[in-house]
N, C-alpha and C. Protein backbone atom coordinates (compact mmCIF):
# COMPACT_ATOMS: atom_id res chain seq x y z
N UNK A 1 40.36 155.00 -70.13
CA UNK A 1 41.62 155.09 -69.47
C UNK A 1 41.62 156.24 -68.48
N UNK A 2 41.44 157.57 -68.60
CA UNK A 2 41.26 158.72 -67.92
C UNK A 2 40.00 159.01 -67.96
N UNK A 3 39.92 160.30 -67.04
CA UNK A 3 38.22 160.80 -66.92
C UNK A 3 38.37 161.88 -68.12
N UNK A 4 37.15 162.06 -68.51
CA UNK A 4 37.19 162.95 -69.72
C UNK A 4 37.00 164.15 -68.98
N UNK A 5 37.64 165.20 -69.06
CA UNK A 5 37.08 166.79 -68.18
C UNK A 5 36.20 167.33 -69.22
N UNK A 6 35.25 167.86 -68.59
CA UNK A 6 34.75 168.99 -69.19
C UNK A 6 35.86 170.51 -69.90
N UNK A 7 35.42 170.61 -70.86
CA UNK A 7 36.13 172.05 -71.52
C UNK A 7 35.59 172.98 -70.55
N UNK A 8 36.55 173.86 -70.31
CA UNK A 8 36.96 175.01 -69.70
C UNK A 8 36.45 176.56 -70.26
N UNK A 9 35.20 177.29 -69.63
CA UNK A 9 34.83 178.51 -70.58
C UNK A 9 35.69 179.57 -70.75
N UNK A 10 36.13 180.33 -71.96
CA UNK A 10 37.18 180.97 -72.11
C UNK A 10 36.96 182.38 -72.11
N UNK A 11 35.88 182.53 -72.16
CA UNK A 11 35.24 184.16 -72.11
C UNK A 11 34.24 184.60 -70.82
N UNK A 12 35.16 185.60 -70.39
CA UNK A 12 34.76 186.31 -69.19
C UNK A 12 33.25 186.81 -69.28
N UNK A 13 32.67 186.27 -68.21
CA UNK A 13 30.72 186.66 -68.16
C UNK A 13 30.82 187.93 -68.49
N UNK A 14 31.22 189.54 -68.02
CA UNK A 14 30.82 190.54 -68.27
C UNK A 14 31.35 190.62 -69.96
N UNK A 15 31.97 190.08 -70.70
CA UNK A 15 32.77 190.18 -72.06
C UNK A 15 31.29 189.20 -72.99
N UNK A 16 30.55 188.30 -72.41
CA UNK A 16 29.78 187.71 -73.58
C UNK A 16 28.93 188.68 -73.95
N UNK A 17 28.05 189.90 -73.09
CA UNK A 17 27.51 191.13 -73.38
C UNK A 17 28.05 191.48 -74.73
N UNK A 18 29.14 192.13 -74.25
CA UNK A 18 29.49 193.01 -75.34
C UNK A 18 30.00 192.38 -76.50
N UNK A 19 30.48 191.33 -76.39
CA UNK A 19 30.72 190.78 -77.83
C UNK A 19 29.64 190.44 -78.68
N UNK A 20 28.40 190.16 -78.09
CA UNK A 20 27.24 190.10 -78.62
C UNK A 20 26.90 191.22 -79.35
N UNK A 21 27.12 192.41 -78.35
CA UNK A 21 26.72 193.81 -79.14
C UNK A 21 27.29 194.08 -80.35
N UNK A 22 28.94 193.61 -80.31
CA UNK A 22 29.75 194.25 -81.59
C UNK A 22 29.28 193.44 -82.51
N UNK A 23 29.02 191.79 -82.33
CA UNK A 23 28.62 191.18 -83.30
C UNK A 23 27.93 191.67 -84.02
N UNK A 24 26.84 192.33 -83.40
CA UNK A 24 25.23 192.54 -84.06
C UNK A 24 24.73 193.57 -84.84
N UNK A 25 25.77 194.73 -84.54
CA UNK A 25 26.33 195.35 -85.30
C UNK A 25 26.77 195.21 -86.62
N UNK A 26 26.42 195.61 -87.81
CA UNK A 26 26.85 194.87 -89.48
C UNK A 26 28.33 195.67 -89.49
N UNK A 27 28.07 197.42 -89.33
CA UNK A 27 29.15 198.34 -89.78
C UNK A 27 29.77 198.69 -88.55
N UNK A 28 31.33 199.04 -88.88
CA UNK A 28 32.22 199.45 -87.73
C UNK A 28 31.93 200.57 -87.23
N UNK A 29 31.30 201.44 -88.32
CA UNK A 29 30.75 202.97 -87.67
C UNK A 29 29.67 202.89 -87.21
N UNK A 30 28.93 201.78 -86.45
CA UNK A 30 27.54 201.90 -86.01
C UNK A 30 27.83 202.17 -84.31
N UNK A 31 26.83 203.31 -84.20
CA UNK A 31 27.24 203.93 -82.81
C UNK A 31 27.42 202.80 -81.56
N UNK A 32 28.21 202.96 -80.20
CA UNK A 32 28.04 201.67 -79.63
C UNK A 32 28.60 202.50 -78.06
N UNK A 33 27.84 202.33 -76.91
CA UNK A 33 27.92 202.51 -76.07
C UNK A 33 29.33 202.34 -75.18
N UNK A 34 30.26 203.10 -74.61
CA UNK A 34 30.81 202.99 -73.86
C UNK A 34 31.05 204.31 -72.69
N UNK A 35 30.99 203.24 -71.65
CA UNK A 35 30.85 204.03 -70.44
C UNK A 35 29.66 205.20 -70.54
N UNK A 36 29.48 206.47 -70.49
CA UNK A 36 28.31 206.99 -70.54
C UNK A 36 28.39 208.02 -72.07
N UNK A 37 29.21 207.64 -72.79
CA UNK A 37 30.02 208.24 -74.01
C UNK A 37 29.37 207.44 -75.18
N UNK A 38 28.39 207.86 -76.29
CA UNK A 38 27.96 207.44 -77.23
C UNK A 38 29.61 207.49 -78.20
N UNK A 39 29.89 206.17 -78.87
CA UNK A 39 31.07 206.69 -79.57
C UNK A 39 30.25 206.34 -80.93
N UNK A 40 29.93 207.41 -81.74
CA UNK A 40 29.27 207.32 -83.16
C UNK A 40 30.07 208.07 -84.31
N UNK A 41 30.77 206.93 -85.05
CA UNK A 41 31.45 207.79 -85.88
C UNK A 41 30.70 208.07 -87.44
N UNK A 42 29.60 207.97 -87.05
CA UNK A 42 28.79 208.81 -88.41
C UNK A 42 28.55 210.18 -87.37
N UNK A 43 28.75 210.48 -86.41
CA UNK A 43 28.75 212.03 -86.13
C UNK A 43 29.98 212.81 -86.78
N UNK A 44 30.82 212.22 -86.90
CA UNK A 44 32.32 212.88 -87.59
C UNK A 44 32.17 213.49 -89.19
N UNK A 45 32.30 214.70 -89.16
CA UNK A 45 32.44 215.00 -90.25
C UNK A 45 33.35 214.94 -91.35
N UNK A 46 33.87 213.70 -91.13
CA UNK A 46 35.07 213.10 -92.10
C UNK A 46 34.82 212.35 -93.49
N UNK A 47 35.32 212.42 -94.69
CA UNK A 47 34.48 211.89 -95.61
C UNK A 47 34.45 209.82 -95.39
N UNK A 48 33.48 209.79 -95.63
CA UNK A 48 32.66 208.48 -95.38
C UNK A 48 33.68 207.30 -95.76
N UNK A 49 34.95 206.92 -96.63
CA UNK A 49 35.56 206.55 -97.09
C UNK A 49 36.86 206.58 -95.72
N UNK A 50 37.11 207.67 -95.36
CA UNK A 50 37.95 207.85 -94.19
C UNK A 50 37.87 207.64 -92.78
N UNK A 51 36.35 207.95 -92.66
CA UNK A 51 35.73 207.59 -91.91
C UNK A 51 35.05 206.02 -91.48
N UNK A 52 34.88 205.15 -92.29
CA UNK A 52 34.82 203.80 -92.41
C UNK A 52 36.33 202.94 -92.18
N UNK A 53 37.34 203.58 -92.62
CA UNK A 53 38.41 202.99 -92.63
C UNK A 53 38.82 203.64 -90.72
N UNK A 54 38.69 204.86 -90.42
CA UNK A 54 39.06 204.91 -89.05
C UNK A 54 37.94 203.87 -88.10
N UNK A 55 36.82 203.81 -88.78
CA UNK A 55 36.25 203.46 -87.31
C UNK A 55 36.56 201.54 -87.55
N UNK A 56 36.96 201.39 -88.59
CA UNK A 56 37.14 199.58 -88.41
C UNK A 56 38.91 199.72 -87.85
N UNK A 57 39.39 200.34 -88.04
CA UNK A 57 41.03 200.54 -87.47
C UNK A 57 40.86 200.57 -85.76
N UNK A 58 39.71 201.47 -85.59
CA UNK A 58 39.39 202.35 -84.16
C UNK A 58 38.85 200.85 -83.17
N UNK A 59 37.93 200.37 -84.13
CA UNK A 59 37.42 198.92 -83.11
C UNK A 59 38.60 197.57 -82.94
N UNK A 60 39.06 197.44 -84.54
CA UNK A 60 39.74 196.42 -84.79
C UNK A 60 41.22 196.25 -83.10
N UNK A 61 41.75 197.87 -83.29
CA UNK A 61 42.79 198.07 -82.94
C UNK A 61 42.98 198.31 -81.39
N UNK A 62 42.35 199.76 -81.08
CA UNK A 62 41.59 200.01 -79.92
C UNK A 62 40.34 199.86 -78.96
N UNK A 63 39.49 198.94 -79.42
CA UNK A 63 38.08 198.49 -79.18
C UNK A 63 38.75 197.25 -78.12
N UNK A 64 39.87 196.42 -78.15
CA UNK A 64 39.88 195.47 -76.94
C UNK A 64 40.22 196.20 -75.56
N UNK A 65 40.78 197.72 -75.67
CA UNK A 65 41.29 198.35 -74.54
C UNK A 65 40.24 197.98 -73.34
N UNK A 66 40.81 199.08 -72.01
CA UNK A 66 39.97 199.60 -71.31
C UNK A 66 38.77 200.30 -71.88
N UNK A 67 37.61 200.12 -71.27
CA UNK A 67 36.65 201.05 -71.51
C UNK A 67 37.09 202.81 -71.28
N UNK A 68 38.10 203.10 -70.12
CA UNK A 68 39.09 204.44 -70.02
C UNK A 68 39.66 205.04 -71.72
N UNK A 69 40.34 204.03 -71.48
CA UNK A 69 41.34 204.32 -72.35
C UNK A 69 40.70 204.37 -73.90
N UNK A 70 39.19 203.22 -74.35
CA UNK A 70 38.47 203.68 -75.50
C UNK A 70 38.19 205.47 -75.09
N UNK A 71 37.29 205.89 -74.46
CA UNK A 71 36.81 206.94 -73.98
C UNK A 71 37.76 208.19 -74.77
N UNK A 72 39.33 208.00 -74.13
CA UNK A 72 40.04 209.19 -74.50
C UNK A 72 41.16 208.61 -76.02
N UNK A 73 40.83 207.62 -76.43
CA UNK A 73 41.42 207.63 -77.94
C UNK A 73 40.55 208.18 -78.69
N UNK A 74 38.60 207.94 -78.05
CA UNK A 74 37.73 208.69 -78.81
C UNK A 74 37.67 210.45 -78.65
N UNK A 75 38.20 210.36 -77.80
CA UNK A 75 38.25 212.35 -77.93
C UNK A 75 39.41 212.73 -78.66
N UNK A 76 40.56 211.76 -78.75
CA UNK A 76 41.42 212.14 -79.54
C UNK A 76 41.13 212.02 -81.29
N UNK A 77 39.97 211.15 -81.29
CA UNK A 77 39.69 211.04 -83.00
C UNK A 77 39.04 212.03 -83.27
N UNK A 78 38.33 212.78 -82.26
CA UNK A 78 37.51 213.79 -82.38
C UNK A 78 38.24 215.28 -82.46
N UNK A 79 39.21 215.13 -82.18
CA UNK A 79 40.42 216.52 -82.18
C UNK A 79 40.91 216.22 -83.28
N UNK A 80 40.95 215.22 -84.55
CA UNK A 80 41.85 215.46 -85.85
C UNK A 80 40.33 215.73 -86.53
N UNK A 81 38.74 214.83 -85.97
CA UNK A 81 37.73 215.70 -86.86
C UNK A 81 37.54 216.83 -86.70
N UNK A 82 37.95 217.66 -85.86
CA UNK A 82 38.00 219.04 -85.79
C UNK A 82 39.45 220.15 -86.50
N UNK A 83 40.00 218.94 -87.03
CA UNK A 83 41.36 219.53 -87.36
C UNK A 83 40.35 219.50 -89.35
N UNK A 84 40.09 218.43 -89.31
CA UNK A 84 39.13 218.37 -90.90
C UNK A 84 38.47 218.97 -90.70
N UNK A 85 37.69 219.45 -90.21
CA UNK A 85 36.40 220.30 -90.47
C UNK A 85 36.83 221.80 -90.39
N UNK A 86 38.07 222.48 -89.85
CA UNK A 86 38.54 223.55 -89.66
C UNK A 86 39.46 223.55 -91.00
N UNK A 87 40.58 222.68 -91.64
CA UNK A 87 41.46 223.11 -92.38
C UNK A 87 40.61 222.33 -93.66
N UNK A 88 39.99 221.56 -94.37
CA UNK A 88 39.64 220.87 -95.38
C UNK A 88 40.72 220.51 -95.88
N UNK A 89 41.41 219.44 -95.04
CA UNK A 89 42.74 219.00 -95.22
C UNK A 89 42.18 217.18 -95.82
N UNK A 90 41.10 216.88 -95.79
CA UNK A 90 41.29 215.29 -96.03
C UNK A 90 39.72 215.55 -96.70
N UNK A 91 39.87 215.47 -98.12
CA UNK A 91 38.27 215.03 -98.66
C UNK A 91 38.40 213.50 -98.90
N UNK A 92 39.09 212.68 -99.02
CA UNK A 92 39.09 211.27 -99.43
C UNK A 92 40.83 210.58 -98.91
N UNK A 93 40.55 209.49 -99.13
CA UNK A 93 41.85 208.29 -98.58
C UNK A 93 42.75 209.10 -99.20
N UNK A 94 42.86 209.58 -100.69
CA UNK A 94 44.05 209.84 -101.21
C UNK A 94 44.85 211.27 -100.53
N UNK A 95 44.11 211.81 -99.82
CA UNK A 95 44.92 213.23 -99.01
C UNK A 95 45.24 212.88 -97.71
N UNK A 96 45.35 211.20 -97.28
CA UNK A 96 46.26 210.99 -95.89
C UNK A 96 47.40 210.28 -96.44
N UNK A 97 48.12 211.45 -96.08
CA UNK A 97 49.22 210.92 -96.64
C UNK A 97 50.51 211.86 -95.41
N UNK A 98 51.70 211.83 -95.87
CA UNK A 98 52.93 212.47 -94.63
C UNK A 98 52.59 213.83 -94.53
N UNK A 99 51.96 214.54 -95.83
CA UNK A 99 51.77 215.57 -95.62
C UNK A 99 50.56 216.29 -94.89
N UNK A 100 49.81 215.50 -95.11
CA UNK A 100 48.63 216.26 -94.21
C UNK A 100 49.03 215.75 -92.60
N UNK A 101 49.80 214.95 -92.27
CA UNK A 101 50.16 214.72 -90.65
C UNK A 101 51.17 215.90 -90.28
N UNK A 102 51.74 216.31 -91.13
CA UNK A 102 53.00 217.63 -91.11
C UNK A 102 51.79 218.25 -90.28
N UNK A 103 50.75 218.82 -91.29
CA UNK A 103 49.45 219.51 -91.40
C UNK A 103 49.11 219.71 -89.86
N UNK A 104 48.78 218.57 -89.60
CA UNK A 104 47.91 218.21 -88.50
C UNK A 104 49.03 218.26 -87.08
N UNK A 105 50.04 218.08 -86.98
CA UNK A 105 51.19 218.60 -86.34
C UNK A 105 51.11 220.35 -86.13
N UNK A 106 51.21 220.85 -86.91
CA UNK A 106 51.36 222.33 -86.81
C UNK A 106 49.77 223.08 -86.44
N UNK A 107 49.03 221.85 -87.06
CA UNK A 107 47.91 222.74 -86.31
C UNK A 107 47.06 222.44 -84.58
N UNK A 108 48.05 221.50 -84.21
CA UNK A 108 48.01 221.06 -82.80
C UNK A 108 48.91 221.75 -82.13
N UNK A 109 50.25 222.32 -82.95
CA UNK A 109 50.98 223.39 -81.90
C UNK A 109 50.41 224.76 -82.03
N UNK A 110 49.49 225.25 -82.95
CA UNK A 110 48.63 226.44 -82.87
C UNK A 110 47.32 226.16 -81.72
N UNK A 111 46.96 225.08 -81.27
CA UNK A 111 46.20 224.77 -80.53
C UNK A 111 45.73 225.63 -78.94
N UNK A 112 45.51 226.37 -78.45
CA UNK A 112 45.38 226.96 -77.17
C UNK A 112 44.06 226.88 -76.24
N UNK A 113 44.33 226.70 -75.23
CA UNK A 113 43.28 226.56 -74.28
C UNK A 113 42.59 227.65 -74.05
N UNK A 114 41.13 227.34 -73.08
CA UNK A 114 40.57 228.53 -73.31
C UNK A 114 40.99 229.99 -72.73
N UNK A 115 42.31 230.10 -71.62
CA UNK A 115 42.72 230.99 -71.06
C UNK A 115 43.86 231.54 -71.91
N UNK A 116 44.55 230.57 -73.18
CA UNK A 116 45.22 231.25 -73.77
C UNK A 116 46.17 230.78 -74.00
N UNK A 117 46.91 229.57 -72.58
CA UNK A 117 47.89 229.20 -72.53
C UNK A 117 47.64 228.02 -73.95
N UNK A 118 49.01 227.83 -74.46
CA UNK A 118 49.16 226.87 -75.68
C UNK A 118 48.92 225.24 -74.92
N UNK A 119 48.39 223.89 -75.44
CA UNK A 119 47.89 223.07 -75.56
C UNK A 119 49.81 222.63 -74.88
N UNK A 120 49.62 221.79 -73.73
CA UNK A 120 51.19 220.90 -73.38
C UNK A 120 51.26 219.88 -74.33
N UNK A 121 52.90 219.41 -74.67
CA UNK A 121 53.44 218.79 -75.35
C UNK A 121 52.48 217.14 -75.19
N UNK A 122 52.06 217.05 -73.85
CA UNK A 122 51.72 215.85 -73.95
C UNK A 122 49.91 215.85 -74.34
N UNK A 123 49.63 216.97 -74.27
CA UNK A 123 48.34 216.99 -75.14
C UNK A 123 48.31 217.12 -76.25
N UNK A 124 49.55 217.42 -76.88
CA UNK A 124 49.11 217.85 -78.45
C UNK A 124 49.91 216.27 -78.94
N UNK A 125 50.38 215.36 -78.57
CA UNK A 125 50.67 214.18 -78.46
C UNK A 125 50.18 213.08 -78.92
N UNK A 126 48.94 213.13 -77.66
CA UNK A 126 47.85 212.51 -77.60
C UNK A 126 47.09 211.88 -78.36
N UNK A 127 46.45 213.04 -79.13
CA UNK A 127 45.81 212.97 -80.63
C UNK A 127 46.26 212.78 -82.06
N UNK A 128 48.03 213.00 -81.94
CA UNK A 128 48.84 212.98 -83.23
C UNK A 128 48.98 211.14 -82.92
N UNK A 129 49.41 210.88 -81.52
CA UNK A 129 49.43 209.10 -81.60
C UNK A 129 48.42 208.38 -81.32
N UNK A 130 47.89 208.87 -81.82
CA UNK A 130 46.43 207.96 -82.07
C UNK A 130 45.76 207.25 -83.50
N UNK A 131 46.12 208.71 -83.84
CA UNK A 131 45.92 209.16 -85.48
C UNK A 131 46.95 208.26 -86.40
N UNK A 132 48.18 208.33 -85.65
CA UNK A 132 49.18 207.57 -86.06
C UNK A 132 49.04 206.04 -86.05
N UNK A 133 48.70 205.51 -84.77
CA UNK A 133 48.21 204.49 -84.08
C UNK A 133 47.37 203.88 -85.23
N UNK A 134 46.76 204.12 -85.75
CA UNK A 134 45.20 204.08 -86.52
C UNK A 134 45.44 203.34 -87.99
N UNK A 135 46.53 204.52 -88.48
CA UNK A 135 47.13 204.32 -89.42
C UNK A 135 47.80 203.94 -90.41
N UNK A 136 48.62 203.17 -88.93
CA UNK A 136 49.46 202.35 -88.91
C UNK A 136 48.72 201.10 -88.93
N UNK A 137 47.87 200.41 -88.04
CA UNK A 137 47.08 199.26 -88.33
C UNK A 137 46.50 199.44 -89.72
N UNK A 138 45.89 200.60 -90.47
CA UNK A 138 45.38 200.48 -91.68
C UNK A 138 46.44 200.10 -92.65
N UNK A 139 47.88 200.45 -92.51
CA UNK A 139 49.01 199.77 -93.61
C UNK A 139 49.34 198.59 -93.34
N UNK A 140 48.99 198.37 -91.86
CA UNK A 140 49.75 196.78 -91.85
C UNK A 140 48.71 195.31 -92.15
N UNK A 141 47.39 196.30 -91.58
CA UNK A 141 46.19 194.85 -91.75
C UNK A 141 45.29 195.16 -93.07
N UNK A 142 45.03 196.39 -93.63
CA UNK A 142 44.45 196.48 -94.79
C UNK A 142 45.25 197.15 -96.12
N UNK A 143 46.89 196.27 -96.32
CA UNK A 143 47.35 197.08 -97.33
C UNK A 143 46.61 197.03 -98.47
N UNK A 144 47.31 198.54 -99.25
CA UNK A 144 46.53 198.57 -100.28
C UNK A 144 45.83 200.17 -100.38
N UNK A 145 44.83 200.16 -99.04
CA UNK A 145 43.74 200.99 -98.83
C UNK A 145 44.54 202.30 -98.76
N UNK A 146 45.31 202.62 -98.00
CA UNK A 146 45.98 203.91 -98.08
C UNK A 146 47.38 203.64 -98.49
N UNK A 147 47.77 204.75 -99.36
CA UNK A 147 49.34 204.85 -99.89
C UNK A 147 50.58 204.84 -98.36
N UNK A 148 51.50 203.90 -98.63
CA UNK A 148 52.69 204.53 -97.58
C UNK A 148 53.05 205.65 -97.25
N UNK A 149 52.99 205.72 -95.86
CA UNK A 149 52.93 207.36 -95.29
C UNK A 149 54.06 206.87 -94.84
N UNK A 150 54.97 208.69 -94.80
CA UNK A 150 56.26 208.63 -94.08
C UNK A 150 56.35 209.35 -92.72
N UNK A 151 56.14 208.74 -91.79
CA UNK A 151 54.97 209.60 -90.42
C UNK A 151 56.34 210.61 -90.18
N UNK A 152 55.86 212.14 -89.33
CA UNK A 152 56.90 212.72 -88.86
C UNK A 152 57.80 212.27 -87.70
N UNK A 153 59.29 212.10 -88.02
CA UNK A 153 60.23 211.84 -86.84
C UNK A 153 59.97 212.84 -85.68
N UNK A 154 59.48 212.26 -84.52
CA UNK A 154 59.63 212.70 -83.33
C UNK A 154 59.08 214.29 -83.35
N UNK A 155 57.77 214.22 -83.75
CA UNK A 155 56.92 215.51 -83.30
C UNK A 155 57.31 216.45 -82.34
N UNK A 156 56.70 215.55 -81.21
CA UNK A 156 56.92 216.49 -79.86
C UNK A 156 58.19 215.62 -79.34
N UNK A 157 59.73 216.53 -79.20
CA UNK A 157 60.67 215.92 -78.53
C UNK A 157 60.45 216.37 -76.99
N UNK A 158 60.63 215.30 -76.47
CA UNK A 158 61.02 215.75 -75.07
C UNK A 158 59.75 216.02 -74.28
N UNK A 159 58.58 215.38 -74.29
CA UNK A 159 57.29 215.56 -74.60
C UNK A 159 57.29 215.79 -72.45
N UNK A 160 57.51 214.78 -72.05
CA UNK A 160 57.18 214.46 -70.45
C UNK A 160 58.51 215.69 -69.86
N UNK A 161 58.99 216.42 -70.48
CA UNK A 161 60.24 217.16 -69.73
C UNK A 161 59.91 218.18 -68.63
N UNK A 162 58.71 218.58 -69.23
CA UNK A 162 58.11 219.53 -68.84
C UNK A 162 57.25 219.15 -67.61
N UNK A 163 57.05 217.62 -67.18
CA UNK A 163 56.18 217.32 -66.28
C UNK A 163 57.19 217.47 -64.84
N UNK A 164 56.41 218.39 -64.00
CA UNK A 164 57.25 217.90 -62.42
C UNK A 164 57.12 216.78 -61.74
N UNK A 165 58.19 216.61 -60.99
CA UNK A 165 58.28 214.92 -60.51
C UNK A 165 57.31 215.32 -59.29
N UNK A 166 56.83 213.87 -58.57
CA UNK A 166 56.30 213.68 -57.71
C UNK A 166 56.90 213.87 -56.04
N UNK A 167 56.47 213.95 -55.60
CA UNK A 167 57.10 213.83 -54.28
C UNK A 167 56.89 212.82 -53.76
N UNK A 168 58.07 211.63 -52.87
CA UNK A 168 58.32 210.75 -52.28
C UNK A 168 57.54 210.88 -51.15
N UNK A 169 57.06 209.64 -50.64
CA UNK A 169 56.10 209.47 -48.77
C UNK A 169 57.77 209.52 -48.23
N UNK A 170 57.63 210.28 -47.24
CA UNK A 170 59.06 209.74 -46.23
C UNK A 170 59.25 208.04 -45.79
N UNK A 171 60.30 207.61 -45.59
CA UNK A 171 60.36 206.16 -45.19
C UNK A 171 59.46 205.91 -43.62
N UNK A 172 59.44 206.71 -42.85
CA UNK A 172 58.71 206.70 -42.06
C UNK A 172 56.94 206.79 -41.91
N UNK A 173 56.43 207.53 -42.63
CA UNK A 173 55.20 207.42 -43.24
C UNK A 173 55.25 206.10 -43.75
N UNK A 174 55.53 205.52 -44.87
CA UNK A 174 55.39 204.71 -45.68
C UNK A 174 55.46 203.10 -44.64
N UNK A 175 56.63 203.07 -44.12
CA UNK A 175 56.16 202.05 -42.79
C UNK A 175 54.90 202.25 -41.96
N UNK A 176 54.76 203.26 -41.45
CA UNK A 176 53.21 203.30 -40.89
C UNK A 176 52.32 202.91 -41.61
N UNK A 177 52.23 202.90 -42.72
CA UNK A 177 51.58 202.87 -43.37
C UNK A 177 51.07 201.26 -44.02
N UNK A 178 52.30 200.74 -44.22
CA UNK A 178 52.30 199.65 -44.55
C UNK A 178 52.40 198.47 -42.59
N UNK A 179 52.30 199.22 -41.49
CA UNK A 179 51.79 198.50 -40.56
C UNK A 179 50.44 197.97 -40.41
C-alpha cells in the first residue's frame, strides 16, 4: 500500500564515540576523558562507599551536560573532597546527612582566596549546589542508600546581589551594528 521508509538514525555521529566509551567502562568511577581534564574519581580521597555513590550520581545526573559545564561540576566535587580531607567530616554514607552540609556551608564561608579576599557568594554556591544536586538524585533514583537529608534553607541569600549590571550598546551602535 505505502513505501516502507527506512528508520531514521537517532544518535548524533560525534555522541556514538562516547557512548561507546561510557559503555566500556564496567565502574562509574573509572577515569574518563573530558575536554583536556582527566575526571578520575578514584583520585578523591573520599571513602570508597561515598565515592562510588557520587561518581554514579555525577555520570548518571551530570554526565549528559556540556562537556563545559561537566568540567566545572568536576571542580566543584573536588572543593567538598577538599572540604573531607581537611575536616574528616564523612568516613562512610552514614555521616551525609543535614548536618555535615551545615558543615560544609560554614566551611565554604571560611573559604578565602589567595589575596585574602573571602570566596563570593556565587562561588561558595557553586560547590554547595552541586553537592546538593548529587544528592538529591541519590534519594530520588537510589532510595534507600543514604538516609533523608534535610538540605539547608537558602545558604547563600541574595547570592547574584552583589554582581554589577552590565552596560547597555547605545541604540545607535546596536543598529550599526545589526546593518
Amino acid at each position: 500500500m505505502g513505501v516502507q521508509r527506512q528508520p531514521m538514525r537517532r544518535t548524533l555521529q560525534g555522541k556514538d564515540r562516547k557512548a561507546s566509551e561510557v559503555a566500556s567502562s564496567s565502574r562509574h568511577d573509572a577515569p574518563r576523558m573530558v575536554r583536556r581534564t582527566l575526571v578520575d574519581f578514584t583520585s578523591l580521597a573520599l571513602p570508597e562507599d561515598v565515592r562510588l555513590m557520587l561518581a554514579e550520581a555525577f555520570w548518571s545526573h551530570i554526565g549528559v551536560h556540556s562537556e563545559r559545564s561537566i568540567h566545572t561540576h568536576w571542580f566543584y566535587l573536588k572543593t567538598f573532597d577538599r572540604f573531607v580531607c581537611e575536616t574528616q567530616a564523612v568516613r562512610g554514607l552514614s555521616d551525609v546527612h543535614g548536618t555535615m552540609l551545615v558543615r560544609y556551608v560554614e566551611w565554604l564561608n571560611a573559604q578565602c582566596k589567595l589575596d585574602g579576599k573571602p570566596w563570593t557568594k556565587d562561588g561558595r554556591a557553586g560547590p554547595y549546589s552541586t553537592l546538593r544536586k548529587l544528592l538529591q538524585w541519590v534519594e530520588r533514583c537510589r532510595p534507600g542508600v543514604i538516609a533523608s537529608i534535610e538540605y539547608p534553607v537558602n545558604p547563600f541569600p541574595w547570592r547574584n546581589r552583589d554582581t554589577l549590571p552590565r552596560s547597555k550598546i547605545p541604540v545607535r551602535e546596536l543598529r550599526a551594528i545589526l546593518r
